[in-house]
Protein backbone atom coordinates (compact mmCIF):
# COMPACT_ATOMS: atom_id res chain seq x y z
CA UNK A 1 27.37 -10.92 -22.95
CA UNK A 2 24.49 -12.83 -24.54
CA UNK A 3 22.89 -13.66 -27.90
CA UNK A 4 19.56 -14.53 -29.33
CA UNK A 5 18.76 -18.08 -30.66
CA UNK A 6 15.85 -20.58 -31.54
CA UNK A 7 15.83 -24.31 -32.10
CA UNK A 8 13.29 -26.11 -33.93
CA UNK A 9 12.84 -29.74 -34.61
CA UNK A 10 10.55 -31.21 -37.28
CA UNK A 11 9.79 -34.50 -37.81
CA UNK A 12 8.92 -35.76 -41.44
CA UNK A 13 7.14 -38.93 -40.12
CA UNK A 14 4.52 -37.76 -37.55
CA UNK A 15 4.44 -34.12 -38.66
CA UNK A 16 5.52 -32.92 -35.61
CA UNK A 17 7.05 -29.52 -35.02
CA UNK A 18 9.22 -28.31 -31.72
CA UNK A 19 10.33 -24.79 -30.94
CA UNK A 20 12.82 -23.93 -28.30
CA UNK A 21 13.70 -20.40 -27.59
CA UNK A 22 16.41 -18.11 -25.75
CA UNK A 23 14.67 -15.08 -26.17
CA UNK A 24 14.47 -14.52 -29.92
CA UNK A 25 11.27 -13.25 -31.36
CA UNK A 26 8.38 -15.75 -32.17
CA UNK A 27 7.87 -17.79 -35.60
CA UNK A 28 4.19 -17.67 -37.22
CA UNK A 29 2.35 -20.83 -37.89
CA UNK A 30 -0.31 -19.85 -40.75
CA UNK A 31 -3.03 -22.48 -41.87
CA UNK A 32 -4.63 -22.67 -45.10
CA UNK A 33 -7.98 -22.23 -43.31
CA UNK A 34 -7.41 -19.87 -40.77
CA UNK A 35 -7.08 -16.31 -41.79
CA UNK A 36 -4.72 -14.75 -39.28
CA UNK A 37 -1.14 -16.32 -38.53
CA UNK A 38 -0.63 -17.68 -35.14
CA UNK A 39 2.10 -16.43 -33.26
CA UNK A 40 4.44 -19.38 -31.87
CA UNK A 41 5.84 -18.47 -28.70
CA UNK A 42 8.67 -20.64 -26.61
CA UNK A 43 10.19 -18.35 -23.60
CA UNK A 44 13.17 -18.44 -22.92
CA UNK A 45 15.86 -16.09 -21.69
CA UNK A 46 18.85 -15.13 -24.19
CA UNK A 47 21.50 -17.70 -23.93
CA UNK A 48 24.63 -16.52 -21.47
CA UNK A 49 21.83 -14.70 -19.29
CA UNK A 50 21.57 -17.90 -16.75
CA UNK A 51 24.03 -20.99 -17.50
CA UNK A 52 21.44 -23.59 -15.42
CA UNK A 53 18.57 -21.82 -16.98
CA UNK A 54 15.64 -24.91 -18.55
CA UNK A 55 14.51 -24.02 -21.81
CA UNK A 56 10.28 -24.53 -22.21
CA UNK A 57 9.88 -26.50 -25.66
CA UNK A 58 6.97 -26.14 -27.47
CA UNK A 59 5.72 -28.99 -29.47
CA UNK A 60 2.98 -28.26 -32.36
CA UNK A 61 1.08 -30.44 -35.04
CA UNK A 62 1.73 -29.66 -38.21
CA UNK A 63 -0.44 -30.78 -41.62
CA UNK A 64 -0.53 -30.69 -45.07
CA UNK A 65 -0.25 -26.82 -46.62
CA UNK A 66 1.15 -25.54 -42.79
CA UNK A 67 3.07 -22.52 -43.61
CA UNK A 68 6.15 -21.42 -41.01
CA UNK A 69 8.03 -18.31 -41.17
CA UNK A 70 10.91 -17.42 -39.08
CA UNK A 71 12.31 -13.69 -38.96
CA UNK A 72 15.19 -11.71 -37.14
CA UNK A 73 14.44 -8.49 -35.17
CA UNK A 74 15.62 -6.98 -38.82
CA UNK A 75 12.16 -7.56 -40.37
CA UNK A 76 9.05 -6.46 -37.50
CA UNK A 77 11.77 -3.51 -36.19
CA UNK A 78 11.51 -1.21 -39.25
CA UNK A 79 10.50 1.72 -38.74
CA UNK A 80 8.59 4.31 -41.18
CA UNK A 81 9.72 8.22 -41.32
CA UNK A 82 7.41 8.65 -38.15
CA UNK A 83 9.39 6.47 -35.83
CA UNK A 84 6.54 3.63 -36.20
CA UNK A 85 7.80 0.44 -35.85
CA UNK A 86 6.00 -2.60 -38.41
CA UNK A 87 5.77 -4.54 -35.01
CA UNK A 88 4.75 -8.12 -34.93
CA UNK A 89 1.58 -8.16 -35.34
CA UNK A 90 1.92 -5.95 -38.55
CA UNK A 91 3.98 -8.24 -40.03
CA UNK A 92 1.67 -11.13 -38.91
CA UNK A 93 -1.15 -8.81 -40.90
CA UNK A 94 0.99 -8.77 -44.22
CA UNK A 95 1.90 -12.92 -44.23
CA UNK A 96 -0.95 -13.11 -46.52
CA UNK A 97 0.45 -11.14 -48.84
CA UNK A 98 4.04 -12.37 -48.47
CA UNK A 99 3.11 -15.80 -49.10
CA UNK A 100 0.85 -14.45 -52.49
CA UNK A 101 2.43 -16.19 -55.52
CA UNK A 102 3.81 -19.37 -53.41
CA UNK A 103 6.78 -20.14 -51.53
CA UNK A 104 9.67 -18.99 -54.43
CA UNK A 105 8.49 -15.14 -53.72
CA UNK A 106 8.36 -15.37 -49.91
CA UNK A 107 11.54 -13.54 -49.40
CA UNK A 108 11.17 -10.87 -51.96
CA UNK A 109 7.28 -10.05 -50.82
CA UNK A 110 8.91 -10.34 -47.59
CA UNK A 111 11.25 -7.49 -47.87
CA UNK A 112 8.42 -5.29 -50.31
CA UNK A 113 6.51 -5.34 -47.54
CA UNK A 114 9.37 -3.77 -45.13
CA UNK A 115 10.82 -1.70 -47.83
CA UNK A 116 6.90 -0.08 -48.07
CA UNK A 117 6.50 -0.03 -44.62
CA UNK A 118 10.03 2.17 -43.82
CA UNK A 119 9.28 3.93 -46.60
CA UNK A 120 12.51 4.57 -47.98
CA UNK A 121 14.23 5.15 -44.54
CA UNK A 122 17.32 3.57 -43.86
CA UNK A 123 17.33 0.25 -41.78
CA UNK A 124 21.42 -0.60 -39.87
CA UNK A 125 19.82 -3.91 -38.99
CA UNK A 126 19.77 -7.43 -40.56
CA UNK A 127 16.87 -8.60 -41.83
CA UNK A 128 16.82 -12.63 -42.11
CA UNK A 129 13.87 -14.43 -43.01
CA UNK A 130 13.05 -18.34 -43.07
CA UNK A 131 10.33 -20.12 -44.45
CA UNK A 132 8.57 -23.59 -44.66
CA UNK A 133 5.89 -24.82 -46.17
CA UNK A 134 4.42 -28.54 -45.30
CA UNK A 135 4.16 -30.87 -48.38
């Protein structure tokens, strides 16, 4: 048996950000003046896989107006009536979007944006969704 997880650290006084993973799909780091998210990536294998396995942790610089978003296999795994999956990088397209409005309607946008994307097809998994924004 194993499970999914992801660890992440951030520290208030030197705005640093860390990011551990055992296998779970990457967070997006979006910048107020870059125009495409960057996909964080830690590797890591799912936890029970290896019990003396060494997690990699990633440590990132964060600054003022840094936007993170965390999301479950639930969110980039819908698919539409053609069997077409929103993917990562289409959801990484939409963040945009999803953070149009500010932080309050991240979740909702969030979920519009799946909802539009499946089309009206029925999803069986969870979709979670965290987000942060750097004051």
């Amino acid at each position: 048996m194993f499970i999914t997880a992801q660890a992440a650290y951030y520290c208030y006084r030197d705005r640093t950000f860390k990011l551990a993973s055992a296998g779970h799909c990457p967070a997006f780091l979006s910048r107020p003046n870059e125009s495409f998210p960057e996909q964080l990536n830690a590797e890591g294998l799912p936890l029970g896989i290896q019990s003396d396995y060494i997690y990699e942790e990633r440590l990132f610089k964060l600054f003022e107006g840094d936007r993170l978003v965390f999301i479950t296999d639930g969110i980039y795994g819908a698919e539409n009536p053609a069997g077409e999956m929103l993917g990562l990088s289409g959801f990484a397209r939409y963040l945009p979007q999803i953070w149009q409005g500010g932080f309050e309607g991240v979740p909702e946008n969030a979920l519009a944006v799946v909802a539009t994307h499946a089309q009206g097809g029925a999803s069986q998994d969870d979709k979670t969704l965290l987000a942060l924004e750097v004051l």
